[in-house]
PDB file of N, CA and C in Angstrom:
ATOM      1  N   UNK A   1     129.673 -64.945 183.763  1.00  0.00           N
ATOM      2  CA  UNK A   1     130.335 -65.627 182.671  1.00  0.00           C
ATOM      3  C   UNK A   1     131.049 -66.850 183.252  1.00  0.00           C
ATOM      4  N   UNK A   2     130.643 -67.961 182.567  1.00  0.00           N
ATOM      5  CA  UNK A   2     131.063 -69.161 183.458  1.00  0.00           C
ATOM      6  C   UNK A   2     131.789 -69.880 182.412  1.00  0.00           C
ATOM      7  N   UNK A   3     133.243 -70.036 182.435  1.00  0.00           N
ATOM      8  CA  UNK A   3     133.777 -71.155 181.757  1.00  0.00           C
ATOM      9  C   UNK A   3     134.464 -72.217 181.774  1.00  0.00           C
ATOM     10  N   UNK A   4     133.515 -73.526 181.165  1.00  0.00           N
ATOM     11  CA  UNK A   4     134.111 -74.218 181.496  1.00  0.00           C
ATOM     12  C   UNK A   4     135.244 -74.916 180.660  1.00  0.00           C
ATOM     13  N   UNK A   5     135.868 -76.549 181.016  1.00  0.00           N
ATOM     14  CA  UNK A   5     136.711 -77.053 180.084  1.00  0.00           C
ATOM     15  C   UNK A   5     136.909 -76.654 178.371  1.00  0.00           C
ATOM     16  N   UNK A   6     135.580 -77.642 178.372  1.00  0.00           N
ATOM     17  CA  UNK A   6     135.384 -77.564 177.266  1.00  0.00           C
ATOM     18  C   UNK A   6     135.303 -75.880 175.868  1.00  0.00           C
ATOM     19  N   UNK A   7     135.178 -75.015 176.623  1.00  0.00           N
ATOM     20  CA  UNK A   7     135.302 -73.658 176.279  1.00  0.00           C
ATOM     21  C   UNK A   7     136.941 -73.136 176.474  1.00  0.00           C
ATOM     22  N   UNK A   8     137.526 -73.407 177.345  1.00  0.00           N
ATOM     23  CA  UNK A   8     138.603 -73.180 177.545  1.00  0.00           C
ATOM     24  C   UNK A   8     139.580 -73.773 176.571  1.00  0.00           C
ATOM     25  N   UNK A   9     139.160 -75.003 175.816  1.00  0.00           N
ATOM     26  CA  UNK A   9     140.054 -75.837 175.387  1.00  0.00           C
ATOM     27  C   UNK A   9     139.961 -74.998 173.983  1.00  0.00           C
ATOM     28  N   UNK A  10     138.806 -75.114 173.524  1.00  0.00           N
ATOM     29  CA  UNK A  10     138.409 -73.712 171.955  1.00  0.00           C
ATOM     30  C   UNK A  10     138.974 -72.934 172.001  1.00  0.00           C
ATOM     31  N   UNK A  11     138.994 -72.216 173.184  1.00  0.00           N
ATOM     32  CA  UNK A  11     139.552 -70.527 173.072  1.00  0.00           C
ATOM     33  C   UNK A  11     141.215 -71.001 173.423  1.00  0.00           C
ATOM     34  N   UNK A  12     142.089 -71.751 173.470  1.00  0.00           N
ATOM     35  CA  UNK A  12     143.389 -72.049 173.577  1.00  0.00           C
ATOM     36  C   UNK A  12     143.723 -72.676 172.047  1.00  0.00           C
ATOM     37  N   UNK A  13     143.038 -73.741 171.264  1.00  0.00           N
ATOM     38  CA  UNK A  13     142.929 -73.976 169.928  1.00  0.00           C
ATOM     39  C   UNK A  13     142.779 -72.608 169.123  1.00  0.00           C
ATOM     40  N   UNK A  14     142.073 -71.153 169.366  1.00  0.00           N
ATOM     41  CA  UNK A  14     141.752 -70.612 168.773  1.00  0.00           C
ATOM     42  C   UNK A  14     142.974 -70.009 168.674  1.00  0.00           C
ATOM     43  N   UNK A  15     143.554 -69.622 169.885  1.00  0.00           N
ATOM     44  CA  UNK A  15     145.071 -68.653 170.202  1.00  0.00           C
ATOM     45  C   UNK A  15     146.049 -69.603 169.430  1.00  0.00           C
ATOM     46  N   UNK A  16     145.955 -70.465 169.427  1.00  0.00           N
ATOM     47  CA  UNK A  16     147.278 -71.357 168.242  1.00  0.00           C
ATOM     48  C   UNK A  16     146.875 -71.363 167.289  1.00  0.00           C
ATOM     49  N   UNK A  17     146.063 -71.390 166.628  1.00  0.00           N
ATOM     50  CA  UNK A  17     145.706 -71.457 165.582  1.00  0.00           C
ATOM     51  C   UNK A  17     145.912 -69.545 165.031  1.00  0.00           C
ATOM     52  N   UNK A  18     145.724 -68.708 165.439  1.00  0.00           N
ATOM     53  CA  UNK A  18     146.112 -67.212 165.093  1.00  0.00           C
ATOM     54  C   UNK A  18     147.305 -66.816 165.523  1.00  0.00           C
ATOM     55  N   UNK A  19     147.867 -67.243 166.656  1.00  0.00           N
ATOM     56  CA  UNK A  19     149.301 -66.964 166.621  1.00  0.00           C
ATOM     57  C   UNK A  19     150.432 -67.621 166.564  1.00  0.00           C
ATOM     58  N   UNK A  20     149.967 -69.119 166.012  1.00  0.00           N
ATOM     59  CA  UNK A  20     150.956 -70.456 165.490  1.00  0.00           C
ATOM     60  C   UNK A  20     151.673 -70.890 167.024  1.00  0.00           C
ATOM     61  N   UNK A  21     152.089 -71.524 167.001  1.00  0.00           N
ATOM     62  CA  UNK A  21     152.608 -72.398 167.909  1.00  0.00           C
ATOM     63  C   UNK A  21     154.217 -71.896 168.710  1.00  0.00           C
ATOM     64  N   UNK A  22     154.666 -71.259 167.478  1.00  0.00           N
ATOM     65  CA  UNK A  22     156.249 -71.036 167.639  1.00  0.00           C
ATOM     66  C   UNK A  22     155.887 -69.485 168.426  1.00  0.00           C
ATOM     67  N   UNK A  23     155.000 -69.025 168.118  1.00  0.00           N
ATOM     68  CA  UNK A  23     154.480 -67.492 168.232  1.00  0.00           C
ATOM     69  C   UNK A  23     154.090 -67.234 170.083  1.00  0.00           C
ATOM     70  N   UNK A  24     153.651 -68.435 170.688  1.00  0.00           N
ATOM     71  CA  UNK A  24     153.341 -68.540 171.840  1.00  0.00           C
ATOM     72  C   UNK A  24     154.080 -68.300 172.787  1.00  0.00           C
ATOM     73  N   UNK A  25     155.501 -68.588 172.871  1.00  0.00           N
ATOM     74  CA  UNK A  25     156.742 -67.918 174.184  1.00  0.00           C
ATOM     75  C   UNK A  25     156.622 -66.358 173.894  1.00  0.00           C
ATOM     76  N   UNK A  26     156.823 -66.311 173.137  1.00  0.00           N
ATOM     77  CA  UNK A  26     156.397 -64.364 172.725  1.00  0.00           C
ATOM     78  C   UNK A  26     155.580 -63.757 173.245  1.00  0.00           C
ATOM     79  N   UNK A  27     154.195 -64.404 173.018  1.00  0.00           N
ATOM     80  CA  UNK A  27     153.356 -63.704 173.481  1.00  0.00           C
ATOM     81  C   UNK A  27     153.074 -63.350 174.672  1.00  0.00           C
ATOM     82  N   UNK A  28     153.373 -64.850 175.176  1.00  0.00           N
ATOM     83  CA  UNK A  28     153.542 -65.297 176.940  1.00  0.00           C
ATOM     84  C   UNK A  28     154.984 -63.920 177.697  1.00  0.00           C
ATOM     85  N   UNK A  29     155.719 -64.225 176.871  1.00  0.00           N
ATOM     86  CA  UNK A  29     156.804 -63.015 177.613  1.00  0.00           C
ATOM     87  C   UNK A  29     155.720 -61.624 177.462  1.00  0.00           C
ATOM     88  N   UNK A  30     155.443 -61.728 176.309  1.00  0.00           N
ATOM     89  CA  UNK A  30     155.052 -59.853 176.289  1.00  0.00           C
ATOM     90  C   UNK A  30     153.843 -59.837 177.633  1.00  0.00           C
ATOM     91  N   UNK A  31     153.154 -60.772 177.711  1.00  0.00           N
ATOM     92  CA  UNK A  31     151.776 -60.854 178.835  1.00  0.00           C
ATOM     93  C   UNK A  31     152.266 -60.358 180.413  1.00  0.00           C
ATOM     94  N   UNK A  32     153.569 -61.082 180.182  1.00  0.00           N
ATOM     95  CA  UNK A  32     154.178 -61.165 181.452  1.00  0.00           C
ATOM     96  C   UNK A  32     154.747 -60.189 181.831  1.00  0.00           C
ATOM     97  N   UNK A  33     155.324 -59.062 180.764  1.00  0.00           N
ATOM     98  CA  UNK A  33     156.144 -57.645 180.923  1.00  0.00           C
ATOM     99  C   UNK A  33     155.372 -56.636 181.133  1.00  0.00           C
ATOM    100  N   UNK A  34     153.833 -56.727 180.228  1.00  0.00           N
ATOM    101  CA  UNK A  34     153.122 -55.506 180.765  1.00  0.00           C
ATOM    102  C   UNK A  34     152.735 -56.176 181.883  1.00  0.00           C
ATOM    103  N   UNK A  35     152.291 -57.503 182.448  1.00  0.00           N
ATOM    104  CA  UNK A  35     151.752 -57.169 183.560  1.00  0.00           C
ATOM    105  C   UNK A  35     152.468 -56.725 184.711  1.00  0.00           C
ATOM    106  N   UNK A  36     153.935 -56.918 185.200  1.00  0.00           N
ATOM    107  CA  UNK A  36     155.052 -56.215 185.512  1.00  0.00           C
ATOM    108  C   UNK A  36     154.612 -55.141 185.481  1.00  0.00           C
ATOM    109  N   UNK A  37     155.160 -54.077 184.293  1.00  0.00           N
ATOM    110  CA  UNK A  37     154.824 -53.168 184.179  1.00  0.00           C
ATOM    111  C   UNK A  37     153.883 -52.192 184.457  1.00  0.00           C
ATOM    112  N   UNK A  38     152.258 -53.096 184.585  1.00  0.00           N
ATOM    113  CA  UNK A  38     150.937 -52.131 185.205  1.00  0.00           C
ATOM    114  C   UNK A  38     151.278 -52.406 186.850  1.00  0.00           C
ATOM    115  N   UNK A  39     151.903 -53.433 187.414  1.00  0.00           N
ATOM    116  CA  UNK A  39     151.968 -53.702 188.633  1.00  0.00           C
ATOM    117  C   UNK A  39     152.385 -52.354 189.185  1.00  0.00           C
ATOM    118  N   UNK A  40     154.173 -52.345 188.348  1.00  0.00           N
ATOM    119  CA  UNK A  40     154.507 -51.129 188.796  1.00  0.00           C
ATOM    120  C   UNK A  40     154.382 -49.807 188.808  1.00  0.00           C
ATOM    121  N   UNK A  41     153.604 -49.547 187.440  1.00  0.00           N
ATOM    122  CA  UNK A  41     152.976 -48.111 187.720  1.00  0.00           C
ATOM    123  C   UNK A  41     151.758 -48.035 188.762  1.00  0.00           C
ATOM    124  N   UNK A  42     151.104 -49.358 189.192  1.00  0.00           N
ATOM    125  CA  UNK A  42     150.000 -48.825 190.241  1.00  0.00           C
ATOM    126  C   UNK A  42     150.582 -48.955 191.626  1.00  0.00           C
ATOM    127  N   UNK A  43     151.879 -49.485 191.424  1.00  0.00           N
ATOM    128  CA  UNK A  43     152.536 -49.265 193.315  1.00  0.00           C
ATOM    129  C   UNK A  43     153.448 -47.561 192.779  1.00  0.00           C
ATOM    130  N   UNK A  44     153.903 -46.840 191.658  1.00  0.00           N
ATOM    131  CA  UNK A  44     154.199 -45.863 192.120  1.00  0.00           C
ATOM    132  C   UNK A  44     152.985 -44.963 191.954  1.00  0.00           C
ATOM    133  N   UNK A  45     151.791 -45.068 191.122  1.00  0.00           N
ATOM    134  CA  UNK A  45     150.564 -44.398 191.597  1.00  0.00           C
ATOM    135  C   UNK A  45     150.468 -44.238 192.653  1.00  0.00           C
ATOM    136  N   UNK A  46     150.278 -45.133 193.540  1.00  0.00           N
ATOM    137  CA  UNK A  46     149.619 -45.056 194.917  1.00  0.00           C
ATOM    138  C   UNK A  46     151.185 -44.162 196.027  1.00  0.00           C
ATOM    139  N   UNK A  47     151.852 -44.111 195.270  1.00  0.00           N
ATOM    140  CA  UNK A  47     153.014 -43.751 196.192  1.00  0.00           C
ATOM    141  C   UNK A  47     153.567 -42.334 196.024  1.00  0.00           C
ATOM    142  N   UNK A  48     152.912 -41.677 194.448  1.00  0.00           N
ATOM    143  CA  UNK A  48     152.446 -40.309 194.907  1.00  0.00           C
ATOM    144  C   UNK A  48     151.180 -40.071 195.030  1.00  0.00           C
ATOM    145  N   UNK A  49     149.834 -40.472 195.246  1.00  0.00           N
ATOM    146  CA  UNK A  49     148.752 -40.057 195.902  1.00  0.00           C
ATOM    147  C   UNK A  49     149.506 -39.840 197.345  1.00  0.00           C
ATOM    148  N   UNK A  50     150.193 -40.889 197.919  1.00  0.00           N
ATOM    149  CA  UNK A  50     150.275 -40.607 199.263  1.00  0.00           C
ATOM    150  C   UNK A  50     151.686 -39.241 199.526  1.00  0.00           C
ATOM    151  N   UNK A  51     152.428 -39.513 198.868  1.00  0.00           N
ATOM    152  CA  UNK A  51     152.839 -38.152 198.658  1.00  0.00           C
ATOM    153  C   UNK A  51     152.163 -37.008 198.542  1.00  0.00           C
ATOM    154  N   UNK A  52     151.675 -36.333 197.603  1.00  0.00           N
ATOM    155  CA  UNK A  52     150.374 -35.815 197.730  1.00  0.00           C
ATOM    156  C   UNK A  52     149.306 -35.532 199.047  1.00  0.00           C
ATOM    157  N   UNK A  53     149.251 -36.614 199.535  1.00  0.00           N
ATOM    158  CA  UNK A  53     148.157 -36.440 201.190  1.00  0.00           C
ATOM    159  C   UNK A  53     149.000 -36.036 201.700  1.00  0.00           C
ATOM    160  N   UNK A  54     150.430 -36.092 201.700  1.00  0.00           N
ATOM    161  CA  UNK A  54     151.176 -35.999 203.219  1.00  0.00           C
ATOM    162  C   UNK A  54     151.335 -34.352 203.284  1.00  0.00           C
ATOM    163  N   UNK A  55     151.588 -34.097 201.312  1.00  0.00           N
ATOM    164  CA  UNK A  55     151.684 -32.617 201.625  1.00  0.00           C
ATOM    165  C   UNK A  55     150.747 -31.965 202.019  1.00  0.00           C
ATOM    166  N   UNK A  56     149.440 -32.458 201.500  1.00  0.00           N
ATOM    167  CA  UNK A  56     148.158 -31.645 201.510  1.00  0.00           C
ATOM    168  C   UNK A  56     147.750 -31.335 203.707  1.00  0.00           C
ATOM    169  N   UNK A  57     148.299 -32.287 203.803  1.00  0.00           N
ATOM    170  CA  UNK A  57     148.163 -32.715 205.906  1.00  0.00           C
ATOM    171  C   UNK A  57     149.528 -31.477 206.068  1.00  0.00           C
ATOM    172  N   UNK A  58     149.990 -31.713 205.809  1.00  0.00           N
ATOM    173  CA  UNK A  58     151.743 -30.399 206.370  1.00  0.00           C
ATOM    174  C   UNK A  58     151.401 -29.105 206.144  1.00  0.00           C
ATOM    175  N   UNK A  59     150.049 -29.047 205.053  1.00  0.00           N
ATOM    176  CA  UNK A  59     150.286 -27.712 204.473  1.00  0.00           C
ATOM    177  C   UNK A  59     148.974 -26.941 205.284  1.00  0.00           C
ATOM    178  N   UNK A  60     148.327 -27.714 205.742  1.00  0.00           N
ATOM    179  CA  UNK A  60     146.693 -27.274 206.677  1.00  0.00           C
ATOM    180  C   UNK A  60     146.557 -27.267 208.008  1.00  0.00           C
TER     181      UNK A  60
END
């Protein structure tokens, strides 16, 4: 999937045009909180998997 300018510029006209102009800091914050948010559930994912190994190694 290759996109260029000209596609990019549509699909940014398209997002103002459905979520108005004033609507855009909003959306931009909310984009920005879940992605925060998945960041941090996949650094404490990974931080009980390894919890998890350490017991599974102590216990064998």
């Amino acid at each position: 999937m290759n996109l260029g300018m000209p596609e990019l510029l549509i699909v940014a006209l398209v997002v103002v045009l459905v979520f108005g102009a004033s609507q855009l800091p909003k959306l931009a914050r909310s984009v920005g909180q879940a992605q925060k948010e998945f960041k941090q559930g996949l650094k404490e994912g990974a931080k009980d998997d390894d919890e998890d190994q350490d017991k599974d190694q102590t216990s064998t």
